[in-house]
Protein backbone atom coordinates (compact mmCIF):
# COMPACT_ATOMS: atom_id res chain seq x y z
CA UNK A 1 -31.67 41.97 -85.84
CA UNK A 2 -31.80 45.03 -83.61
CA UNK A 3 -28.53 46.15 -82.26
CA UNK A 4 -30.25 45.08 -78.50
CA UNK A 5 -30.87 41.87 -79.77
CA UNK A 6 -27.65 41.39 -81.26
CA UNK A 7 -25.80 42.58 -77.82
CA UNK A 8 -27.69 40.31 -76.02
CA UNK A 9 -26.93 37.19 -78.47
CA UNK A 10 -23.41 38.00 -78.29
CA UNK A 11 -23.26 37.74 -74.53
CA UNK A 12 -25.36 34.66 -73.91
CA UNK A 13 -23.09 33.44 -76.58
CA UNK A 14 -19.97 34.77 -74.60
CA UNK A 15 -21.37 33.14 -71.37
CA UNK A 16 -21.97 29.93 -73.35
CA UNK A 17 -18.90 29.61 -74.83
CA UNK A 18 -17.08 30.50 -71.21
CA UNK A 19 -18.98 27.69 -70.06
CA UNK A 20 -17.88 24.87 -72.40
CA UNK A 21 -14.58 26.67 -72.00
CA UNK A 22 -14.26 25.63 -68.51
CA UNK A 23 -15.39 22.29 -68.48
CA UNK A 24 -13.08 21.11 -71.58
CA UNK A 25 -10.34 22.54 -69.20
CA UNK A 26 -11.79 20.78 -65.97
CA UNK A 27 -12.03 17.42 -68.36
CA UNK A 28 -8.34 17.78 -69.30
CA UNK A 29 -7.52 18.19 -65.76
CA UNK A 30 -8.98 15.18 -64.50
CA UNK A 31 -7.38 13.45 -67.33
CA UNK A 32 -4.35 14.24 -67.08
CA UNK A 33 -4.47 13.30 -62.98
CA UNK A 34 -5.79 9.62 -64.76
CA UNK A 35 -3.35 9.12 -66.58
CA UNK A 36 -0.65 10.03 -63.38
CA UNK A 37 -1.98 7.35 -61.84
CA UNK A 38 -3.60 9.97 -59.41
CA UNK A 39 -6.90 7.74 -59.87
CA UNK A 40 -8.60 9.00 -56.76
CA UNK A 41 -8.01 12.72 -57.88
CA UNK A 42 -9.16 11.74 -60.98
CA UNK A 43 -12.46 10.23 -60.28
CA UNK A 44 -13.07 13.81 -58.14
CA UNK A 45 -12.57 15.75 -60.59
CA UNK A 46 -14.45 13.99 -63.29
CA UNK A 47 -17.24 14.32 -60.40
CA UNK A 48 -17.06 17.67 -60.81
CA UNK A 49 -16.84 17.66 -64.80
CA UNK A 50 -20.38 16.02 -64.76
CA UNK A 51 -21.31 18.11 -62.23
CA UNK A 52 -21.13 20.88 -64.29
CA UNK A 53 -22.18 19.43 -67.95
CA UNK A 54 -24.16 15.97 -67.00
CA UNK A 55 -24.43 15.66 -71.22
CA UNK A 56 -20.15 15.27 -70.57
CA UNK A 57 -20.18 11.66 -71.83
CA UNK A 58 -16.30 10.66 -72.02
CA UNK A 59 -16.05 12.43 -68.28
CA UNK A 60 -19.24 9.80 -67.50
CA UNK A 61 -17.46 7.08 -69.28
CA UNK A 62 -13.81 7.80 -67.81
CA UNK A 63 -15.46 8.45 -64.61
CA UNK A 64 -17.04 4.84 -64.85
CA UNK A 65 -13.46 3.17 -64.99
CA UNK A 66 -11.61 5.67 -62.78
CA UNK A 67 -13.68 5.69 -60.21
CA UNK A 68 -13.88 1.96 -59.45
CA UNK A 69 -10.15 2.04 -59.43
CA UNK A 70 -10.09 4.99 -56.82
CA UNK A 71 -12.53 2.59 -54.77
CA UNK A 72 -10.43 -0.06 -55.17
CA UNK A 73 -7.03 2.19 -54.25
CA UNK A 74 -8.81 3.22 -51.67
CA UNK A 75 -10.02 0.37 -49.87
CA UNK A 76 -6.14 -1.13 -50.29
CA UNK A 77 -4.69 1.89 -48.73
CA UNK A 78 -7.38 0.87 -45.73
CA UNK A 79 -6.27 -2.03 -45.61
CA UNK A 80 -2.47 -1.24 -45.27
CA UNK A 81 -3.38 1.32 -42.51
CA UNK A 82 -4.80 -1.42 -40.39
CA UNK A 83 -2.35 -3.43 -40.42
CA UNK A 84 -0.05 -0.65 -39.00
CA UNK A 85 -2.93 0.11 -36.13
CA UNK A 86 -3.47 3.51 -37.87
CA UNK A 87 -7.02 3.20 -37.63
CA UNK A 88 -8.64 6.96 -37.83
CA UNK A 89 -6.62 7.36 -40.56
CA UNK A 90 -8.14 4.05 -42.41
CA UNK A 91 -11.48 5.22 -41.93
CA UNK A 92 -10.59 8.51 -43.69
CA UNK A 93 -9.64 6.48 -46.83
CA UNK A 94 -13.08 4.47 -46.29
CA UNK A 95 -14.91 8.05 -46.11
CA UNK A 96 -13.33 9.10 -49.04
CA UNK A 97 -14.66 6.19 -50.82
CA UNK A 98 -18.34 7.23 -49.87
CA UNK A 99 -17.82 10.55 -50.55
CA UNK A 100 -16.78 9.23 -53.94
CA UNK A 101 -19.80 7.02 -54.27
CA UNK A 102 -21.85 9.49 -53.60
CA UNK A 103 -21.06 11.81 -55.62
CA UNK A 104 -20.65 9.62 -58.89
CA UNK A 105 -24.49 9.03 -58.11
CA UNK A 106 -25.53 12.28 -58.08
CA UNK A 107 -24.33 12.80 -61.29
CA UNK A 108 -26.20 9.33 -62.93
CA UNK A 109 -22.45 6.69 -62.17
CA UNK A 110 -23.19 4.08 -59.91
CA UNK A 111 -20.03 2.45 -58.90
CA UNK A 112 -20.19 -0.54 -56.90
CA UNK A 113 -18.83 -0.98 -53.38
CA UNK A 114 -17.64 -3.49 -51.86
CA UNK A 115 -19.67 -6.38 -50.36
CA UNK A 116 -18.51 -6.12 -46.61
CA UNK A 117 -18.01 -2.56 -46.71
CA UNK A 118 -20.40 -0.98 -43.76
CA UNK A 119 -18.82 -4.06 -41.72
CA UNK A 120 -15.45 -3.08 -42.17
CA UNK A 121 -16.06 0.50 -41.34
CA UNK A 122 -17.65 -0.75 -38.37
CA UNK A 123 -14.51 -3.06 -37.17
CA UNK A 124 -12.21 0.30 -37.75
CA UNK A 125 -14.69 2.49 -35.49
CA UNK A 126 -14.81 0.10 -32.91
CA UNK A 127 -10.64 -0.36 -33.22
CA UNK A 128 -10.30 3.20 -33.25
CA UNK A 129 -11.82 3.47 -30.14
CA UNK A 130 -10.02 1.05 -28.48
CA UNK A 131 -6.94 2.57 -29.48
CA UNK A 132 -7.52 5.88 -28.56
CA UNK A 133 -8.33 4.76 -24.59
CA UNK A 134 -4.84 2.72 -24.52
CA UNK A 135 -2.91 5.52 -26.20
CA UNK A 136 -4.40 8.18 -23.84
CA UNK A 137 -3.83 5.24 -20.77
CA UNK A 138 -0.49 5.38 -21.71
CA UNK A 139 0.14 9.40 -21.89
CA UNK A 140 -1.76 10.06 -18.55
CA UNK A 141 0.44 7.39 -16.66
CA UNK A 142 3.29 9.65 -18.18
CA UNK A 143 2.04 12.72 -16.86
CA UNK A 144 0.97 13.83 -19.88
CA UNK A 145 -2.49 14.61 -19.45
CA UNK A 146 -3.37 17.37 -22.28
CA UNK A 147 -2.15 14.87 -24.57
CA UNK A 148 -4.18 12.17 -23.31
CA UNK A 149 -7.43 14.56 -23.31
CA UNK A 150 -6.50 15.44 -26.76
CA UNK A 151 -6.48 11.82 -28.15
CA UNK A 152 -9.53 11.02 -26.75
CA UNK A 153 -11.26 13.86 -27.72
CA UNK A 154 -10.31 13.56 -31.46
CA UNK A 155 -12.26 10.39 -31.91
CA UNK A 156 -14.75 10.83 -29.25
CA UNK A 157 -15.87 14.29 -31.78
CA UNK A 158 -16.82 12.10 -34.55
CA UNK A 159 -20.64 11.99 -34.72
CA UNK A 160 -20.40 7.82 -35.59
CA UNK A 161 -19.26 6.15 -32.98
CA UNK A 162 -20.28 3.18 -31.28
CA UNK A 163 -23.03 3.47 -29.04
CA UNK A 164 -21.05 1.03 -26.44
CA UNK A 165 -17.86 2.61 -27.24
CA UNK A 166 -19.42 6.35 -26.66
CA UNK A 167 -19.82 5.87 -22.74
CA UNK A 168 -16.49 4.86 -21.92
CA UNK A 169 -15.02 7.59 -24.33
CA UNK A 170 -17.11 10.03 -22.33
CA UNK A 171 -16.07 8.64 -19.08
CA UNK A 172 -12.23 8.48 -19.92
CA UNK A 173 -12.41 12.19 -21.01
CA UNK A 174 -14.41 13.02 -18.15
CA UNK A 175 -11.50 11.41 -16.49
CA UNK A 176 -9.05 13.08 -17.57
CA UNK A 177 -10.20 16.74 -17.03
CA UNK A 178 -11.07 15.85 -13.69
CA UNK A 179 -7.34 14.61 -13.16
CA UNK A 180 -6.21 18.30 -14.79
CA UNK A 181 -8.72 20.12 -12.34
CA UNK A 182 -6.86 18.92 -9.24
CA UNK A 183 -3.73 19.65 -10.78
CA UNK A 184 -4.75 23.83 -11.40
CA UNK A 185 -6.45 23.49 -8.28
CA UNK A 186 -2.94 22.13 -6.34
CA UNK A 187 -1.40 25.12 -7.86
CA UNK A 188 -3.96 27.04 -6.79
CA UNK A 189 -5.27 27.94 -9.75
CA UNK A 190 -8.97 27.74 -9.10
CA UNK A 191 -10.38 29.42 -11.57
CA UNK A 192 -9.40 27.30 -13.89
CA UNK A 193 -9.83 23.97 -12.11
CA UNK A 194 -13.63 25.21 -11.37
CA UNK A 195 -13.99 25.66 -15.29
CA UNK A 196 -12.27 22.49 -16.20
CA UNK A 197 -14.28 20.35 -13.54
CA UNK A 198 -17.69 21.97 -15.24
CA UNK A 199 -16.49 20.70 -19.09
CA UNK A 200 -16.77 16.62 -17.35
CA UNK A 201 -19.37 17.91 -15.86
CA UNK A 202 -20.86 18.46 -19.58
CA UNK A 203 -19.46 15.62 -20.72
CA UNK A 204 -21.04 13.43 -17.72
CA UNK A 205 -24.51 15.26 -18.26
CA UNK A 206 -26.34 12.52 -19.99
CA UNK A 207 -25.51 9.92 -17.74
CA UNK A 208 -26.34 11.41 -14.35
CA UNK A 209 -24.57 9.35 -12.67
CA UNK A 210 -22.15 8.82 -9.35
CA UNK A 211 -19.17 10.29 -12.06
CA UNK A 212 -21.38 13.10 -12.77
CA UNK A 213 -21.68 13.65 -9.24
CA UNK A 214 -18.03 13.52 -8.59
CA UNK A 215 -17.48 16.18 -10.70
CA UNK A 216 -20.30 18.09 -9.48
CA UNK A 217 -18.71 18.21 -6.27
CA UNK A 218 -15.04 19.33 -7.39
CA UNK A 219 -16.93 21.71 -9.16
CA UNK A 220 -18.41 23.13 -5.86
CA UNK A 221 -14.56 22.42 -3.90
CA UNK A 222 -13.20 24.57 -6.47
CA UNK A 223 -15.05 27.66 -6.41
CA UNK A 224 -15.10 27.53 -2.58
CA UNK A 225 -11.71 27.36 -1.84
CA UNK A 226 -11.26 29.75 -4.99
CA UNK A 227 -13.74 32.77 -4.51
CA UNK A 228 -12.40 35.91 -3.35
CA UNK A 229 -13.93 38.93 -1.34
CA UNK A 230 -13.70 42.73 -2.82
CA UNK A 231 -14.94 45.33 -0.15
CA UNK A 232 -16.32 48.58 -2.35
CA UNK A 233 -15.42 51.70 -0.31
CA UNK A 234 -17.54 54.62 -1.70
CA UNK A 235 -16.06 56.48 -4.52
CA UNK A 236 -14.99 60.16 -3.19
CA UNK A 237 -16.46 63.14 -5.74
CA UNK A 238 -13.61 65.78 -6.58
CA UNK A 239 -13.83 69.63 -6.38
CA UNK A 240 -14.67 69.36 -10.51
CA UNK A 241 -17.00 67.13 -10.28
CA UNK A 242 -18.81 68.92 -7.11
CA UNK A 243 -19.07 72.37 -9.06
CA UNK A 244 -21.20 70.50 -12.04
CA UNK A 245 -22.91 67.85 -10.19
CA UNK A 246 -26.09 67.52 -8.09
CA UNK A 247 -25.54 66.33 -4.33
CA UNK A 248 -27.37 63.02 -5.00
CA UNK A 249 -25.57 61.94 -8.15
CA UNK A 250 -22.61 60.63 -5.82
CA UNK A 251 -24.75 58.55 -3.62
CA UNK A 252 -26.58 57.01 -6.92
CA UNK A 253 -23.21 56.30 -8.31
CA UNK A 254 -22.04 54.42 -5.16
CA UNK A 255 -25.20 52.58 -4.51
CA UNK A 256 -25.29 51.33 -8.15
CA UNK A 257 -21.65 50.15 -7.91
CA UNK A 258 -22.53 48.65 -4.13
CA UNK A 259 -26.26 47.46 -5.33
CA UNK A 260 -26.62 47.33 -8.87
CA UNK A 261 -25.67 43.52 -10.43
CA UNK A 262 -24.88 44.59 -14.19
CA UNK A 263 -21.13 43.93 -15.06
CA UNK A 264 -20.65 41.31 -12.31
CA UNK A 265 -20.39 38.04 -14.32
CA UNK A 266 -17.87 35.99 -12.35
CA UNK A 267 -18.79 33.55 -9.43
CA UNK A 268 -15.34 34.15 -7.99
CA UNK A 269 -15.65 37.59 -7.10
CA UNK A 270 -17.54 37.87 -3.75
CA UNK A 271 -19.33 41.47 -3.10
CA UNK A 272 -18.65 41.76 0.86
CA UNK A 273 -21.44 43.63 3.01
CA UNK A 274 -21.43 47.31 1.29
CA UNK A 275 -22.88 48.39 4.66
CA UNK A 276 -20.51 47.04 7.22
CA UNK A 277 -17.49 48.44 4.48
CA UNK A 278 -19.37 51.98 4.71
CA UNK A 279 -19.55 51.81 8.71
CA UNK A 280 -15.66 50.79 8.36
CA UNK A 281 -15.29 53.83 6.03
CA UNK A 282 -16.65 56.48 8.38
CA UNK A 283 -15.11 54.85 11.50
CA UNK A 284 -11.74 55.19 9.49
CA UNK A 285 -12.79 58.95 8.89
CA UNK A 286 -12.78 58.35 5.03
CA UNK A 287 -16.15 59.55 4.19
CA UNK A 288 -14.71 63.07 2.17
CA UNK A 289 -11.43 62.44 1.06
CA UNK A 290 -9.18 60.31 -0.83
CA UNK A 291 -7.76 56.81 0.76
CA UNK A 292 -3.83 56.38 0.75
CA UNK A 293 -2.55 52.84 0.40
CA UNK A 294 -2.40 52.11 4.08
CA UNK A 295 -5.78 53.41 4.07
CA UNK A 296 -7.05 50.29 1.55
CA UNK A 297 -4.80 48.09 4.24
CA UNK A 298 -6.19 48.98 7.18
CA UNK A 299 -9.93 48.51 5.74
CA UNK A 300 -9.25 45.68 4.03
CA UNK A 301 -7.59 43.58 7.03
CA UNK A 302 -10.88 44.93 9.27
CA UNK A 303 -13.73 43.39 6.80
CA UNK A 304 -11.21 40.73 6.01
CA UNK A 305 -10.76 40.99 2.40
CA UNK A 306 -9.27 40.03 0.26
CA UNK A 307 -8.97 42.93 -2.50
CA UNK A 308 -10.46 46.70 -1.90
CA UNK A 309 -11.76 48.90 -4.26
CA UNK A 310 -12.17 52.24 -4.23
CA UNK A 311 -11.79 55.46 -6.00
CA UNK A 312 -12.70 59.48 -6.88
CA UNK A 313 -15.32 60.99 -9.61
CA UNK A 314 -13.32 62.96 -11.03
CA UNK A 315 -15.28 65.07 -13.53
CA UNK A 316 -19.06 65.57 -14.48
CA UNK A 317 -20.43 67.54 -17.12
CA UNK A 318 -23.94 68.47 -18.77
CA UNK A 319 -24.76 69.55 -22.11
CA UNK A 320 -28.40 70.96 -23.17
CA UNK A 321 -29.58 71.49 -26.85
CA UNK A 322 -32.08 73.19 -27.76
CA UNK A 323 -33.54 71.12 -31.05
CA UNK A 324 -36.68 72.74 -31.84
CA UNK A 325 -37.81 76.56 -30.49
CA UNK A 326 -41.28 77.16 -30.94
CA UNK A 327 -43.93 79.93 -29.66
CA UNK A 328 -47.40 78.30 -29.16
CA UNK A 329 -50.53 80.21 -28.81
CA UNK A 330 -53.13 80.12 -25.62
CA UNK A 331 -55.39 82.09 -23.50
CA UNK A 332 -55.43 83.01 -19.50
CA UNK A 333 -58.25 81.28 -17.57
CA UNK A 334 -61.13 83.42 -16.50
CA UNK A 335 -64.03 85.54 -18.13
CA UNK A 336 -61.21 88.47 -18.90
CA UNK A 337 -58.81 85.67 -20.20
CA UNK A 338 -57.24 87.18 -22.91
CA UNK A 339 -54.71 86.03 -25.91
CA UNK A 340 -51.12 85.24 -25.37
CA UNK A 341 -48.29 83.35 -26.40
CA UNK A 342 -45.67 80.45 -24.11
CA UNK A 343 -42.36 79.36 -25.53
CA UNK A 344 -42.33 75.61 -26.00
CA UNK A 345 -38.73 74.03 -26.63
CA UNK A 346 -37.21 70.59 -27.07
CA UNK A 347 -34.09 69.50 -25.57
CA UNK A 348 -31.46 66.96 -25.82
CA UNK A 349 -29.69 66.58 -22.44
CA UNK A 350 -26.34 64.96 -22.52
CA UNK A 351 -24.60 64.32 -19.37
CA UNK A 352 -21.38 62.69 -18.87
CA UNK A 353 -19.08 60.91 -15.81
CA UNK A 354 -15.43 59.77 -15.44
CA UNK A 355 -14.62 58.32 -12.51
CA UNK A 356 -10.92 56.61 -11.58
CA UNK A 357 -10.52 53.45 -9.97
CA UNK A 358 -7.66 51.30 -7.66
CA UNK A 359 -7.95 47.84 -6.44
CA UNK A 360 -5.92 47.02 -3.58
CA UNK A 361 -4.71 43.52 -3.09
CA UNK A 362 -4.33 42.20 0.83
CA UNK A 363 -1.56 39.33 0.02
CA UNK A 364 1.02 41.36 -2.29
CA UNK A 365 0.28 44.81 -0.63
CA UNK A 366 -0.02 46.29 -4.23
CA UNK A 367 -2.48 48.22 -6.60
CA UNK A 368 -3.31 45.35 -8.89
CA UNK A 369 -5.98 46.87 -10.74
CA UNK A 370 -6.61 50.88 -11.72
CA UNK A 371 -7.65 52.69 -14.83
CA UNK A 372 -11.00 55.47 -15.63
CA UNK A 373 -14.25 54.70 -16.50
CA UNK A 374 -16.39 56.86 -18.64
CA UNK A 375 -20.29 56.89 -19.39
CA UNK A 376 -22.99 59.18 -20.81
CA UNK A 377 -27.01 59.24 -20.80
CA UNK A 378 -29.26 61.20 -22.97
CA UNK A 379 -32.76 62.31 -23.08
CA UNK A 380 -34.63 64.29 -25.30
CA UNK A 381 -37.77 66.47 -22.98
CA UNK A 382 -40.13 69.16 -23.58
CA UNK A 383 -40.35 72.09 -21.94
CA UNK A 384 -41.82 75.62 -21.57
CA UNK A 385 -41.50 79.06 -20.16
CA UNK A 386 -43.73 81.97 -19.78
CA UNK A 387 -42.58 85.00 -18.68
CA UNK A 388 -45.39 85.57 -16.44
CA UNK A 389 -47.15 82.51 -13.72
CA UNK A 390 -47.95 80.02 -16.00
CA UNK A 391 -50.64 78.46 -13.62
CA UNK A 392 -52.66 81.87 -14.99
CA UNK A 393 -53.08 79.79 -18.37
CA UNK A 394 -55.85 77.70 -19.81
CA UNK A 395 -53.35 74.21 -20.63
CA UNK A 396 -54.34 71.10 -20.80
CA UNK A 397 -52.59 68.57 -18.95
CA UNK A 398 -49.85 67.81 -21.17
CA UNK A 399 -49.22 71.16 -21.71
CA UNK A 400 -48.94 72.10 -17.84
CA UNK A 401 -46.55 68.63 -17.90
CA UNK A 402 -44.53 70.67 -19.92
CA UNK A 403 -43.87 73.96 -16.93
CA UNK A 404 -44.52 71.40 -13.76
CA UNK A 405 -41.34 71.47 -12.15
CA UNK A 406 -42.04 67.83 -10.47
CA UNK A 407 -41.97 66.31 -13.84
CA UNK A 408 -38.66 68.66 -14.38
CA UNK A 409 -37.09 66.97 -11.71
CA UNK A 410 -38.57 63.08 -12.45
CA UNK A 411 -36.69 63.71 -15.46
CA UNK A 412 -33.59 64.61 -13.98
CA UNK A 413 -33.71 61.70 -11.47
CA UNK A 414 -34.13 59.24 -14.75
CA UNK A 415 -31.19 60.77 -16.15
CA UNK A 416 -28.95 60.84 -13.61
CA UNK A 417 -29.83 57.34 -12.77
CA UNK A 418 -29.23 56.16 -15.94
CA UNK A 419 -25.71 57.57 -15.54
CA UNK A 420 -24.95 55.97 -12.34
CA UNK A 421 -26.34 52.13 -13.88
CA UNK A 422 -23.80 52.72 -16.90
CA UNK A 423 -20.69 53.63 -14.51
CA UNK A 424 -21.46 51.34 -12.11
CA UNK A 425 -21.40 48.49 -15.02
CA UNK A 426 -18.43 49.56 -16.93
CA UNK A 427 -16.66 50.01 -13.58
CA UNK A 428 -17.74 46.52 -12.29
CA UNK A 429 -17.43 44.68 -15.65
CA UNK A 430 -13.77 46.24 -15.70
CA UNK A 431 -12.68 45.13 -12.15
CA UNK A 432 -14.77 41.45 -12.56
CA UNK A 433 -12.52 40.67 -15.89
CA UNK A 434 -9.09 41.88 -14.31
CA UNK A 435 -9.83 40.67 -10.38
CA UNK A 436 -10.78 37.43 -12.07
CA UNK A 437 -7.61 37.23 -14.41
CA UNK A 438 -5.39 37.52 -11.13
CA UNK A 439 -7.35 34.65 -9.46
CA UNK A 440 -5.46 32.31 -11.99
C-alpha cells in the first residue's frame, strides 16, 4: 500500500470510528434518561440514535418500549392538564406525542396512538379557545387591555384552530386594539392610535365587514385629528458656501426640499403650501439672511403651523480628478488642413454639501429638532482642450461632445441636481423620523 493510500485508509477509518464513537455515546445517553424514568427524553433521544445508525438495533428495540411509554406519559400528563383548565399547555403534551410518532416512523418504529386521539386534540383546541376569550373578557373589564390582547393573540397565532373559533378570535382581538386606539388617541397620542387601529384593520381584512369598517374609520379619525403642518422656509446659503457654489445650486436645493417627495414617509407630517411660506418669507424680509426664533414664530403663527423648518448651507465644495491624460491625434478642416494634436482627459467630479437645520415648534415655543446634513454626487466626464479654436478641427460628433460647452454645462446641471435630490432626502428623512417621534 502506497503511503497515499494508507493516509487515506487511516482517515476514513478515523471518521468511521468517530462515528460509531458518537452514537454508542448518544445510545448510553438515552439509556441512562430510560432508566431515570425520563421516558419521554428517552424515546427522543433514541430517535436520534436511529437517526444516525438505522442498523442501531437495541436503540430500535428500546425505542419500541420507551416510546409507547412516553405516549402513554404523555397523554396522562394531558389529561391532568385538563382537568386544571390548562388547556394550551395540554395540547403541547399532545404535540409532543406526534412529534414523537413521527419521528419513531421515520426511522422504521411505528408506535401506536391512541384510538380517540385527533378527537381529543380537537376538544382541547376548541377549549382553548374558549378560554382564552373569557380570560381576556375578564382582563379588559379590569383595564387591562395589553394583557387581554396578549392572551388572545397567543392562541389565535397557532396555525390549527377552529375554523368557527378563528372569527371570533379575530374579532375579539380586533376588539381589543380598537379599545387601545381610543385610549392613545384620548391621550393624544395619535400616532400611535392611527397604527394600532390599522393592525384590526389587518386582522378584520378577510371579513370585510361593518367591524372592518369601524376600524377603517378610526383609522381615518386618527390621522386627521393627528397630522401636523411643517412650513419649509428656504434654506439661507452662507458666505462659504457662496464663494464655491454656483447661483442656482441654492434654488435646486430648496426646491428639492419644498418639491422633491424622497425621505417623506410619514402620513402625519403635512408639507404646507411652499409658495404661500416663500411669499411669507419675503414679506417678513427673510429672503438673505438667517431667521431668529421670533422669526420661526412670527411665520409660523401667519401660515398657521404647526412646526417650521428652516436653515443655512453652510459649506460647498468641488473636487476634480484628472484619471486618464491623453493627447489624441487629428487634422484642421479644409484643403490646407494640416496635422495636429487635442488633449483629451477624464475626470471624476466630486462635489459635496452640508447644510444645518432647526425645527421650530408653535405650542412649546422651542427648537425641537436641529442637527447637519451632508451629501455628495459624482460623475466621471470627458473632456478636451486645444489651445487654439477647436471648431477649426475635423471631429466627429462625439469628439466635438467632448469641447461643446452646452454639454459642459448639461453635465454640471446633472450633478448639481443630483446633490440637491440627496440633501433634500437626508434632510427630509431626518426631520420626518424626529417630527414624527414628537407627535407621540
Amino acid at each position: 500500500m502506497s503511503k497515499s493510500s494508507r493516509a487515506v485508509f487511516l482517515l476514513l477509518f478515523a471518521v468511521l470510528v468517530s462515528g460509531c464513537v458518537t452514537t454508542g455515546k448518544r445510545y448510553e445517553q438515552a439509556l441512562k434518561k430510560e432508566e431515570a424514568g425520563e421516558f419521554v427524553q428517552a424515546a427522543e433521544a433514541y430517535i436520534r440514535v436511529l437517526d444516525s445508525d438505522r442498523d442501531y438495533e437495541d436503540a430500535r428495540e428500546r425505542l419500541q418500549t420507551v416510546g409507547a411509554r412516553a405516549l402513554a406519559y404523555l397523554w396522562d400528563t394531558a389529561a391532568d392538564l385538563e382537568s386544571t383548565g390548562a388547556f394550551e399547555l395540554a395540547i403541547r403534551e399532545l404535540d409532543r406525542m406526534m412529534a414523537i410518532h413521527s419521528g419513531a416512523a421515520d426511522v422504521g418504529v411505528d408506535l401506536t396512538m391512541p384510538d380517540d386521539f385527533e378527537e381529543r386534540r380537537r376538544f382541547y383546541l376548541v377549549a382553548a379557545v374558549d378560554s382564552a376569550l373569557r380570560r381576556a373578557e375578564e382582563l379588559a373589564a379590569a383595564g387591562d387591555l395589553e394583557a387581554a390582547l396578549a392572551v388572545l393573540t397567543r392562541v389565535r397565532d397557532r396555525s390549527d384552530v377552529p375554523e368557527n373559533g378563528q372569527s371570533e378570535l379575530d374579532h375579539r382581538v380586533a376588539e381589543v386594539l380598537l379599545n387601545l386606539a381610543r385610549a392613545d388617541m384620548e391621550l393624544g397620542r395619535f400616532k400611535s392610535g392611527y397604527d394600532t387601529a390599522l393592525r384590526a384593520v389587518e386582522v378584520l381584512d378577510p371579513y370585510d365587514d361593518d367591524y372592518e369598517i369601524a376600524a377603517r374609520e378610526l383609522a381615518d379619525q386618527a390621522l386627521e385629528e393627528g397630522i401636523r403642518g411643517l412650513a419649509l422656509v428656504p434654506f439661507v446659503p452662507t458666505d462659504q458656501w457662496r464663494r464655491g457654489a454656483s447661483p442656482d445650486l441654492a434654488a435646486d436645493i430648496n426646491d428639492a426640499i419644498a418639491f422633491g417627495e424622497t425621505g417623506r414617509q410619514s402620513e402625519f407630517i403635512a408639507l404646507l403650501d411652499p409658495g404661500q411660506t416663500r411669499r411669507v418669507a419675503r414679506a417678513m424680509g427673510l429672503g438673505g439672511r438667517p431667521m431668529g426664533r421670533a422669526d420661526f414664530r412670527e411665520l409660523g403663527e401667519q401660515v398657521n403651523a404647526d412646526y417650521v423648518l428652516g436653515g443655512e448651507l453652510v459649506s460647498f465644495s468641488r473636487t476634480d480628478r484628472v484619471r486618464r491624460d491623453r493627447g489624441r491625434k487629428t487634422r484642421t478642416r479644409g484643403r490646407g488642413g494640416v496635422d495636429t494634436t487635442y488633449t483629451w482627459q477624464q475626470i471624476d467630479i466630486t462635489i459635496k454639501g452640508v447644510l444645518e437645520y432647526r425645527a421650530y415648534d408653535l405650542v412649546t415655543g422651542d427648537f425641537v429638532l436641529d442637527g447637519s446634513v451632508d451629501a455628495e454626487a459624482k460623475q466621471r466626464v470627458e473632456r478636451a482642450a486645444y489651445p487654439g479654436n477647436w471648431e477649426t478641427l475635423d471631429l466627429t460628433g462625439s469628439e466635438r461632445l467632448l469641447f461643446d460647452p452646452a454639454e459642459w454645462q448639461e453635465q454640471e446641471r446633472g450633478l448639481m441636481i443630483a446633490l440637491s435630490d440627496r440633501l433634500a432626502e437626508r434632510l427630509m428623512r431626518k426631520v420626518d423620523d424626529g417630527l414624527v417621534r414628537l407627535i407621540d
